[in-house]
Protein backbone atom coordinates (compact mmCIF):
# COMPACT_ATOMS: atom_id res chain seq x y z
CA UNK A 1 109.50 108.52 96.85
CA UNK A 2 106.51 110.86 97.36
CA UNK A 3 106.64 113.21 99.92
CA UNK A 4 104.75 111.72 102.93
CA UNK A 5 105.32 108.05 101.63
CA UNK A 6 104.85 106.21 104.75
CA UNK A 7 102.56 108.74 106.79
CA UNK A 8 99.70 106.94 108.21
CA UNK A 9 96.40 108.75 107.99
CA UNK A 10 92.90 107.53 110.10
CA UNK A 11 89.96 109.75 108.31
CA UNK A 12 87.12 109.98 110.37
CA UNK A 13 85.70 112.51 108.08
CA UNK A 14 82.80 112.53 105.69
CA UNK A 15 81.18 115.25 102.80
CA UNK A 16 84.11 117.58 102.29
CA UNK A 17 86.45 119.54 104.35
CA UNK A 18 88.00 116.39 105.74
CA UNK A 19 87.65 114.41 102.67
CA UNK A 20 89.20 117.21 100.78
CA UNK A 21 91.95 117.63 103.14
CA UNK A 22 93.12 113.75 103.30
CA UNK A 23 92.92 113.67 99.50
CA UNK A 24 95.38 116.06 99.32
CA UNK A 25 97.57 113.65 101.91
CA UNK A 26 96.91 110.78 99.68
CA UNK A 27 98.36 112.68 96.82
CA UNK A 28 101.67 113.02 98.11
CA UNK A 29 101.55 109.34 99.20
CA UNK A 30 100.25 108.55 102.48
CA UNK A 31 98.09 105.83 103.34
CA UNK A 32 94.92 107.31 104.18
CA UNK A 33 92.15 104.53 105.54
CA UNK A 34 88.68 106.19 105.32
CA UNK A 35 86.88 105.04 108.30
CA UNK A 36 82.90 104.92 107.33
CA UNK A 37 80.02 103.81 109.36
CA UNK A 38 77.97 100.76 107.63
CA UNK A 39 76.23 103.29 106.05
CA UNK A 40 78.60 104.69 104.73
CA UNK A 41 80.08 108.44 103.66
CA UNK A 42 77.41 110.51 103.30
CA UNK A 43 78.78 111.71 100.03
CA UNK A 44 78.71 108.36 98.46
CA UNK A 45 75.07 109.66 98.42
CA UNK A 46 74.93 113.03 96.96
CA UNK A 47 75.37 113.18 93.56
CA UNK A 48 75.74 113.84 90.15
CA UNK A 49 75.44 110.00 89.76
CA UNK A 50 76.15 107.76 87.04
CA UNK A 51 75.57 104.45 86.78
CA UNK A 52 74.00 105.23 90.41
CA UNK A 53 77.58 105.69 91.84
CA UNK A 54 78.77 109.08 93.05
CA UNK A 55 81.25 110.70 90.59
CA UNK A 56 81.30 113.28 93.61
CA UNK A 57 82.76 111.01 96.04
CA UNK A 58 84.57 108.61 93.65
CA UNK A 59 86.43 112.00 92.66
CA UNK A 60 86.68 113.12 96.18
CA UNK A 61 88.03 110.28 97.59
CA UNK A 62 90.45 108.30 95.49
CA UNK A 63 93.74 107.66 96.26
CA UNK A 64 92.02 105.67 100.11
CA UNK A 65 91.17 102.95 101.42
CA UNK A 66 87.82 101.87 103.01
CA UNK A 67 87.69 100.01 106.11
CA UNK A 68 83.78 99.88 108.19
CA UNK A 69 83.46 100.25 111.86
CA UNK A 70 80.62 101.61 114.02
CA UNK A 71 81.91 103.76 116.16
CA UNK A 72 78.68 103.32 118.57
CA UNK A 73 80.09 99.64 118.67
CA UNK A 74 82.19 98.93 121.60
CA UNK A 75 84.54 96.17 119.87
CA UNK A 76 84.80 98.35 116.38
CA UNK A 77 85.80 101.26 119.02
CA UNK A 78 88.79 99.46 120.28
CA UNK A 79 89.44 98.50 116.79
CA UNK A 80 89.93 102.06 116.19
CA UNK A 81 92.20 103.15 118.91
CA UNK A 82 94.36 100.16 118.31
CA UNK A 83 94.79 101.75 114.50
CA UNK A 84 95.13 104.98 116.21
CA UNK A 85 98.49 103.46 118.03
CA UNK A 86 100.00 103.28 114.33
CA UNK A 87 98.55 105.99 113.11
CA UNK A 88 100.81 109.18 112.11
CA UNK A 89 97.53 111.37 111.51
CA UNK A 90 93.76 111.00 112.26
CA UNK A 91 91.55 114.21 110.82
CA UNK A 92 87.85 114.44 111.90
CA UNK A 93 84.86 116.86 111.01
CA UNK A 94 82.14 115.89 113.47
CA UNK A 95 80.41 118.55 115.33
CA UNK A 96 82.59 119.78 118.75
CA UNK A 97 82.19 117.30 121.17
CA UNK A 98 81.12 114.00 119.31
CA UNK A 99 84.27 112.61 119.35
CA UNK A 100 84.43 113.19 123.08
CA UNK A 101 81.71 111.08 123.16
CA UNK A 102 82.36 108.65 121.43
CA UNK A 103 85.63 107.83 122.89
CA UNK A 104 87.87 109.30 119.95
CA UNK A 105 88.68 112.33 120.70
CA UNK A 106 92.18 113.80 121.01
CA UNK A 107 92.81 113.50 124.29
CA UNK A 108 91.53 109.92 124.79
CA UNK A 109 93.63 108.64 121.48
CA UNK A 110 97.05 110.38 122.10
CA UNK A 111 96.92 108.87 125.23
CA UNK A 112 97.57 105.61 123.87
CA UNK A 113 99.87 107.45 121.02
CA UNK A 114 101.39 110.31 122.39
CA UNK A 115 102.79 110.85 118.60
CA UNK A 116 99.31 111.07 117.25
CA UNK A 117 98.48 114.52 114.84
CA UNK A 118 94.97 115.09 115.50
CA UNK A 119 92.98 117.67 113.57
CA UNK A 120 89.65 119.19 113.92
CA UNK A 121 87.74 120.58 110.95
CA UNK A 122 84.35 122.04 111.86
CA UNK A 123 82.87 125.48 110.78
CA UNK A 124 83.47 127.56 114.13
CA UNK A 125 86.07 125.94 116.17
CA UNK A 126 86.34 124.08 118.67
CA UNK A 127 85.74 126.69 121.36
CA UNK A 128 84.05 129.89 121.62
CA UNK A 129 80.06 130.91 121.42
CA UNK A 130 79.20 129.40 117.94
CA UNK A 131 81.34 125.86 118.14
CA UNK A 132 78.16 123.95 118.66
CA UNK A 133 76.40 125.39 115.84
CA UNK A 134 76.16 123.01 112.53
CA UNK A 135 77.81 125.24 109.64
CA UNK A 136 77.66 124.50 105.88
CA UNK A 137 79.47 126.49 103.51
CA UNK A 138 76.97 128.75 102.59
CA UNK A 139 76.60 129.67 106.25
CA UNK A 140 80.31 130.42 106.93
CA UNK A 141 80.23 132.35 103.57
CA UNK A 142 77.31 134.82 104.80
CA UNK A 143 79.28 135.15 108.30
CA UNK A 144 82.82 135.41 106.92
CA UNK A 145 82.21 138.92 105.05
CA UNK A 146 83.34 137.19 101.74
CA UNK A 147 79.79 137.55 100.66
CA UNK A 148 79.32 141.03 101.68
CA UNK A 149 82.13 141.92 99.14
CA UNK A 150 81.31 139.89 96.64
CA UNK A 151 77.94 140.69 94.01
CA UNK A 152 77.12 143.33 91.48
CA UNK A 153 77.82 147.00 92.46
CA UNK A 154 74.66 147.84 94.03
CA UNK A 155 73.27 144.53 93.99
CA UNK A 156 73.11 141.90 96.42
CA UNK A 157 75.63 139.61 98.22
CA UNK A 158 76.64 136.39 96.40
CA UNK A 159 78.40 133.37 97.07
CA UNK A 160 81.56 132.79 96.18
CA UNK A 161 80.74 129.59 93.28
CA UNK A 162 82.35 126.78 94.63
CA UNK A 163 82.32 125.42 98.74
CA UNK A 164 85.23 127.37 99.25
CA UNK A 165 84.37 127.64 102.80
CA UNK A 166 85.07 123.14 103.18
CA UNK A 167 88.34 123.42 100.25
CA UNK A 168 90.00 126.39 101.97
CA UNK A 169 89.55 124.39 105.07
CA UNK A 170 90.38 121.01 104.12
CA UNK A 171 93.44 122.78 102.86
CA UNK A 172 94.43 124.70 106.34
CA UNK A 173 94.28 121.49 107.64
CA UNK A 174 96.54 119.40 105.18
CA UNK A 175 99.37 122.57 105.59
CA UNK A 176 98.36 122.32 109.50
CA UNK A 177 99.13 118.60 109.47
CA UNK A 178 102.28 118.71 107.38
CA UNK A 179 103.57 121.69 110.26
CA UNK A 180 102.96 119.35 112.95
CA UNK A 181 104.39 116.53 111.58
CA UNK A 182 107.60 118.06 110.86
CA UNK A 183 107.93 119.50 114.62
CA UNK A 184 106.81 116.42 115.60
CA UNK A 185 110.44 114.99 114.40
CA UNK A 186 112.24 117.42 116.63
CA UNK A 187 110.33 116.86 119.84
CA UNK A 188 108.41 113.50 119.30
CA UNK A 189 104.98 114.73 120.29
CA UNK A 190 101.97 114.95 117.93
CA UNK A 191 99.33 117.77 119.05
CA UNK A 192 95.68 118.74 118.54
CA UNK A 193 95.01 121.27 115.51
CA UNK A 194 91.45 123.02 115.90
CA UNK A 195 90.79 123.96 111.83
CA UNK A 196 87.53 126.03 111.39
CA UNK A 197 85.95 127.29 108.53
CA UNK A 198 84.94 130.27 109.51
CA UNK A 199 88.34 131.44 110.89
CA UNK A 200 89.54 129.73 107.33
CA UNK A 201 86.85 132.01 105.35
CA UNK A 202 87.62 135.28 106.74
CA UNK A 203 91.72 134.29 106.95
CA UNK A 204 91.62 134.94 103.07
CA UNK A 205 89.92 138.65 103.19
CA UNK A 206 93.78 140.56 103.01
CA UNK A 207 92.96 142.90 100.54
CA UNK A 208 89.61 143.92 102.46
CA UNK A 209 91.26 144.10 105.73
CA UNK A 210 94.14 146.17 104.53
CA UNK A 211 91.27 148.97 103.05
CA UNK A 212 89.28 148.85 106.49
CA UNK A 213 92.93 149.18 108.51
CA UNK A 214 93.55 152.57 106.44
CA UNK A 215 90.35 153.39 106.14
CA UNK A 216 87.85 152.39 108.72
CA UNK A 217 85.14 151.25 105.78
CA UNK A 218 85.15 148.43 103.25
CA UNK A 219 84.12 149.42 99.72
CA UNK A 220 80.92 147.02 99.31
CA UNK A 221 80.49 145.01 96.38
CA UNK A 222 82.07 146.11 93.41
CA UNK A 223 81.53 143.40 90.83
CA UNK A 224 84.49 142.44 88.81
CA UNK A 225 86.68 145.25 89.51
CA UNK A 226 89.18 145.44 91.96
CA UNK A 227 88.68 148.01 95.06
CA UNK A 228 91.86 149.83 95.18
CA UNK A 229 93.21 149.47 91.10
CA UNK A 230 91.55 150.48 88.02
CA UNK A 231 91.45 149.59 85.33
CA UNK A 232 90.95 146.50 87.05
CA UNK A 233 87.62 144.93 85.69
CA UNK A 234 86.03 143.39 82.91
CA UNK A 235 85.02 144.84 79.48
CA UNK A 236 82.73 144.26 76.72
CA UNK A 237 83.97 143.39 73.40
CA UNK A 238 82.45 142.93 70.59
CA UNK A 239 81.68 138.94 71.03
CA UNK A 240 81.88 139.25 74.83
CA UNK A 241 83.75 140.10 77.92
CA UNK A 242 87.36 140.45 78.47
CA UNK A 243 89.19 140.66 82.03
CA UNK A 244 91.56 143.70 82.33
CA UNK A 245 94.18 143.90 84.95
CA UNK A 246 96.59 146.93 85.66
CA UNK A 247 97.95 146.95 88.96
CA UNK A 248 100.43 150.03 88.71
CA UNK A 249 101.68 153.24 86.90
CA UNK A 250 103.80 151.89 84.74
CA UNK A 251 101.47 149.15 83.20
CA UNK A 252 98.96 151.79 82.86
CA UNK A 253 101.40 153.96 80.69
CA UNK A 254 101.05 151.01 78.31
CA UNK A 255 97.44 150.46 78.85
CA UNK A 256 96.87 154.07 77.69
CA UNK A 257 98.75 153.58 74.38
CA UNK A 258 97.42 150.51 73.83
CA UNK A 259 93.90 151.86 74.18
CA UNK A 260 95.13 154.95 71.46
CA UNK A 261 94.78 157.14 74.79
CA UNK A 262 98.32 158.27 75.65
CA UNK A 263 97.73 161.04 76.82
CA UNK A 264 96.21 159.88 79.92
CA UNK A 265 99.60 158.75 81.55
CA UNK A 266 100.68 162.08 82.19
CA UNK A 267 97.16 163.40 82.46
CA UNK A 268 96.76 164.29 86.82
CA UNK A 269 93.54 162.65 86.80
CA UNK A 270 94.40 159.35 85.57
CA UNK A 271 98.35 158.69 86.00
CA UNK A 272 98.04 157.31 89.38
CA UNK A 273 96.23 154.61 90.80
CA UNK A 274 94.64 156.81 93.44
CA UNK A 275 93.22 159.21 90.98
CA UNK A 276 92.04 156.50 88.74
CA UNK A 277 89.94 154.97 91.45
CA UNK A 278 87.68 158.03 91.96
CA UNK A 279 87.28 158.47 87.79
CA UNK A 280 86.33 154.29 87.62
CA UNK A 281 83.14 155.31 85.28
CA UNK A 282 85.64 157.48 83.05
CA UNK A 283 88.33 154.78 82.43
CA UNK A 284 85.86 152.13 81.79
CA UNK A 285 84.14 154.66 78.93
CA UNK A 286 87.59 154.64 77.89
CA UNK A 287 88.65 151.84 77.65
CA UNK A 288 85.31 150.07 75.90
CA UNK A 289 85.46 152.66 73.34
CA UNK A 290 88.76 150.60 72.39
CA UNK A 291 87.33 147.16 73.56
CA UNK A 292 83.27 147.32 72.29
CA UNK A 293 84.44 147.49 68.33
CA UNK A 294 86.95 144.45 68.65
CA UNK A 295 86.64 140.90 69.43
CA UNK A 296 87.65 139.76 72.18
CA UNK A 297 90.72 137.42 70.42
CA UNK A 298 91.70 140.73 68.83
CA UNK A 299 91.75 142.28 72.53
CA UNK A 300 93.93 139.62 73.57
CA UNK A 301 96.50 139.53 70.72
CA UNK A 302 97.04 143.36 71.35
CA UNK A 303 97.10 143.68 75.04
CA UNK A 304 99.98 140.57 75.30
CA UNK A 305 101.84 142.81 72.28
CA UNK A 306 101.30 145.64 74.75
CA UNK A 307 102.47 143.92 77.63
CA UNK A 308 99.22 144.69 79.71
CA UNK A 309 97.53 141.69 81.39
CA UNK A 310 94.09 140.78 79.73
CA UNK A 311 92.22 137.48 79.69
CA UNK A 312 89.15 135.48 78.42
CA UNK A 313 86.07 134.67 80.58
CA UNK A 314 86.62 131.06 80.67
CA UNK A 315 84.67 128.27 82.19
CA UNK A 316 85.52 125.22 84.04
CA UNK A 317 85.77 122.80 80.83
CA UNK A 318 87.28 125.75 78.99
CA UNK A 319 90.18 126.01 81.61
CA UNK A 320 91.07 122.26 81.73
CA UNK A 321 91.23 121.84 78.37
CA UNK A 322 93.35 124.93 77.81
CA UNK A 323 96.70 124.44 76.47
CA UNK A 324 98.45 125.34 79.77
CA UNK A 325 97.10 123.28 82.07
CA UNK A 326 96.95 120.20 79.79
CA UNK A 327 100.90 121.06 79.92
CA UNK A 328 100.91 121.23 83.71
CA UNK A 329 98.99 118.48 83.65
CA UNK A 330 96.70 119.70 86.81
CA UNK A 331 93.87 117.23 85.36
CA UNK A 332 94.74 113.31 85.70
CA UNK A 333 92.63 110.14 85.73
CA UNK A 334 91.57 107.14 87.33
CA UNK A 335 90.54 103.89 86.68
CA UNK A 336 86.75 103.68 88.66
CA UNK A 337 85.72 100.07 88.79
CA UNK A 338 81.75 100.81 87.44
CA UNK A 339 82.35 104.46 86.26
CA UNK A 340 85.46 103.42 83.75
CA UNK A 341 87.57 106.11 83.54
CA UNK A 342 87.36 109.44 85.63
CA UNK A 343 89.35 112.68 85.71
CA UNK A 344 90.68 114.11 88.73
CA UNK A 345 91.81 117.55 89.60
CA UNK A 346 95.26 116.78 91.17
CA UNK A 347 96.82 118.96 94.07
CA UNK A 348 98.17 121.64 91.74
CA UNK A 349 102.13 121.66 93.07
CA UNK A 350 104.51 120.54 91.24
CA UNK A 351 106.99 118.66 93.64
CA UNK A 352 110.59 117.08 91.99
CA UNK A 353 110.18 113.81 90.57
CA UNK A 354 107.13 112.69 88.76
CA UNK A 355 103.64 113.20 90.34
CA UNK A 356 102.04 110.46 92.04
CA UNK A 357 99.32 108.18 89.92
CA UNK A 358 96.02 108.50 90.65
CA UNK A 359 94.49 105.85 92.54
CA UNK A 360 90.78 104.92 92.27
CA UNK A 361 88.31 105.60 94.90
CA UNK A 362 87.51 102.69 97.22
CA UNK A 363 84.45 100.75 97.53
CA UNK A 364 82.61 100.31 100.69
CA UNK A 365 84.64 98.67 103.68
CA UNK A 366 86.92 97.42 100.64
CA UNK A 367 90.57 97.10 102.22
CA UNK A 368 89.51 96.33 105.57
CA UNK A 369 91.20 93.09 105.56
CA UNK A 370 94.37 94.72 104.74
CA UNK A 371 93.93 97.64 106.56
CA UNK A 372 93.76 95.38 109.83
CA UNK A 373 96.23 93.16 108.80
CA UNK A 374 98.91 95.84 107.29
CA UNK A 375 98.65 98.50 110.55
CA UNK A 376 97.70 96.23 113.21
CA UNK A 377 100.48 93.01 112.45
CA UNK A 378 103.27 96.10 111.90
């Protein structure tokens, strides 16, 4: 038995945060019934496309069902709260106060199903002096302070490349959910979660807000390397880059044999973290006058002898088709009913048991005749 086998979930949700965050429900086994207008998801509209369906949303979205309702619609409105009764969950991403007016909010379903988890996912919040502002990722990013630390040294801020802004949100909310759910069984009331992305965003920063705690200032971009631990970057070899990490004393004592510098471990200026930091330019000409004449396999090979972590630059493909994940078999498939065959990036923790099999994406309104007849005839 999965984990949340017989959780029901109503998503209201569309694009990604919400659709992110009930995929990850579906993955553990609930029944999650995608509610779309006639229209549909907007993301069965964005691509990459092939075969002019959405591998974005068939990827996004599998594991659900598809039922159609216009909310505007008065009749497909009371279809919805009657779901809602027998609903465990319903997660929504509209803009605050849409849902209020349409009739679906929080406090207008849980009246009728005083049970009823309700969450929230927008990019401020349901409250304060931004909530009615639309947000996209790259918006929350520039607002969080994640892109102020993030770019070349010198250079200029960058976003973080991948929405992390709708995942890490989506993903508050699925933990979020599972909380309530579980207090729910000791006092038998559901309760409103208010997700936003921005909170989400800047909820990540500890390393940043540790530095300004001590020190009143952030250090500003500072590319690869890491603000408070050096060597703690990456390096050129002689075919490329390699990624460096030592994190204390101890692993830099290795480090400093392993680049054919011992001597630096007991050297003042370089056998503690601290002092490292203010020499960064000194241990990096250091260290790629070992790194620069070898290739970067010949890097690796002698920094895992050495017991000092190192890495390749690897790309997406690269990393799913790397020995270890193909063993933790993070990457599964699906069976798409005009795309064939599809991988999926499964929720990456490994519960007891086997993992659940992926389930396709649904078409358009496709289960609604279940749906209705499964929830509503219970």
């Amino acid at each position: 038995m999965a984990a949340l086998d017989g959780v029901r979930v109503l998503d209201l949700s569309r694009v990604l945060a919400g659709p992110y965050c009930t995929g990850l429900l579906a993955e553990l086994g609930a029944d999650v019934v995608k509610v779309e207008s006639p229209a549909g998801d907007d993301a069965r509209h964005l691509g990459p496309f092939l075969d002019g369906e959405s591998v974005y949303f068939a990827q996004l979205n599998r594991g659900k069902r598809s039922i159609v309702l216009d909310l505007k619609d008065e009749g497909d409105r009371e279809t919805l709260h009657r779901l809602a009764e027998k609903a465990d969950v319903v997660v929504e991403n509209f803009r605050p106060g849409v849902a209020a007016r349409l009739g679906i909010d929080h406090e207008q379903l849980s009246a009728r199903n005083p049970r009823l988890v309700y969450a929230s996912i927008s990019g401020f919040g349901q409250s304060g002096p931004l909530s009615q502002r639309p947000a996209y990722d790259l918006i929350v990013q520039a607002m969080s302070g994640l892109m102020a630390a993030t770019g070349p040294e010198g250079g200029s801020p960058t976003r973080v490349g991948e929405s992390l802004g709708d995942v890490v949100a989506g993903l508050f909310a699925a933990w979020s959910i599972c909380a309530a759910l579980f207090e729910r069984e000791r006092t038998g009331v559901g309760q409103h979660l208010d997700v936003s992305m921005l909170d989400s965003l800047v909820a990540l920063q500890v390393t940043g807000m540790s530095i300004l705690t001590a020190t009143g200032a952030l250090p500003g971009r500072v590319g690869n390397r890491h603000p408070v631990s050096t060597p703690f970057d990456t390096y050129r070899t002689r075919d490329g880059l390699v990624a460096i990490a030592v994190a204390n004393d101890v692993v830099f004592r290795r480090f400093a044999a392993l680049i054919e510098r011992p001597e630096l471990a007991d050297d003042p200026d370089y056998a503690t973290d601290r002092a490292r930091c203010q020499r960064v330019e000194a241990v990096r000409t250091a260290t790629e006058a070992w790194t620069s004449p070898r290739t970067t396999d010949e890097v690796l090979a002698a920094a895992e002898a050495a017991g000092v972590p190192a890495a390749p630059i690897q790309d997406l493909d690269e990393a799913i088709n790397s020995d270890q994940l193909k063993h933790r078999g993070l990457v599964g498939e699906f069976e798409h009913p005009t795309l064939g065959v599809l991988p999926a990036l499964r929720q990456p923790v490994s519960f007891a048991g086997d993992r659940v099999p992926v389930r396709p994406s649904p078409g358009l309104g496709e289960h609604e005749a279940d749906v209705l007849s499964s929830w509503l005839d219970s």
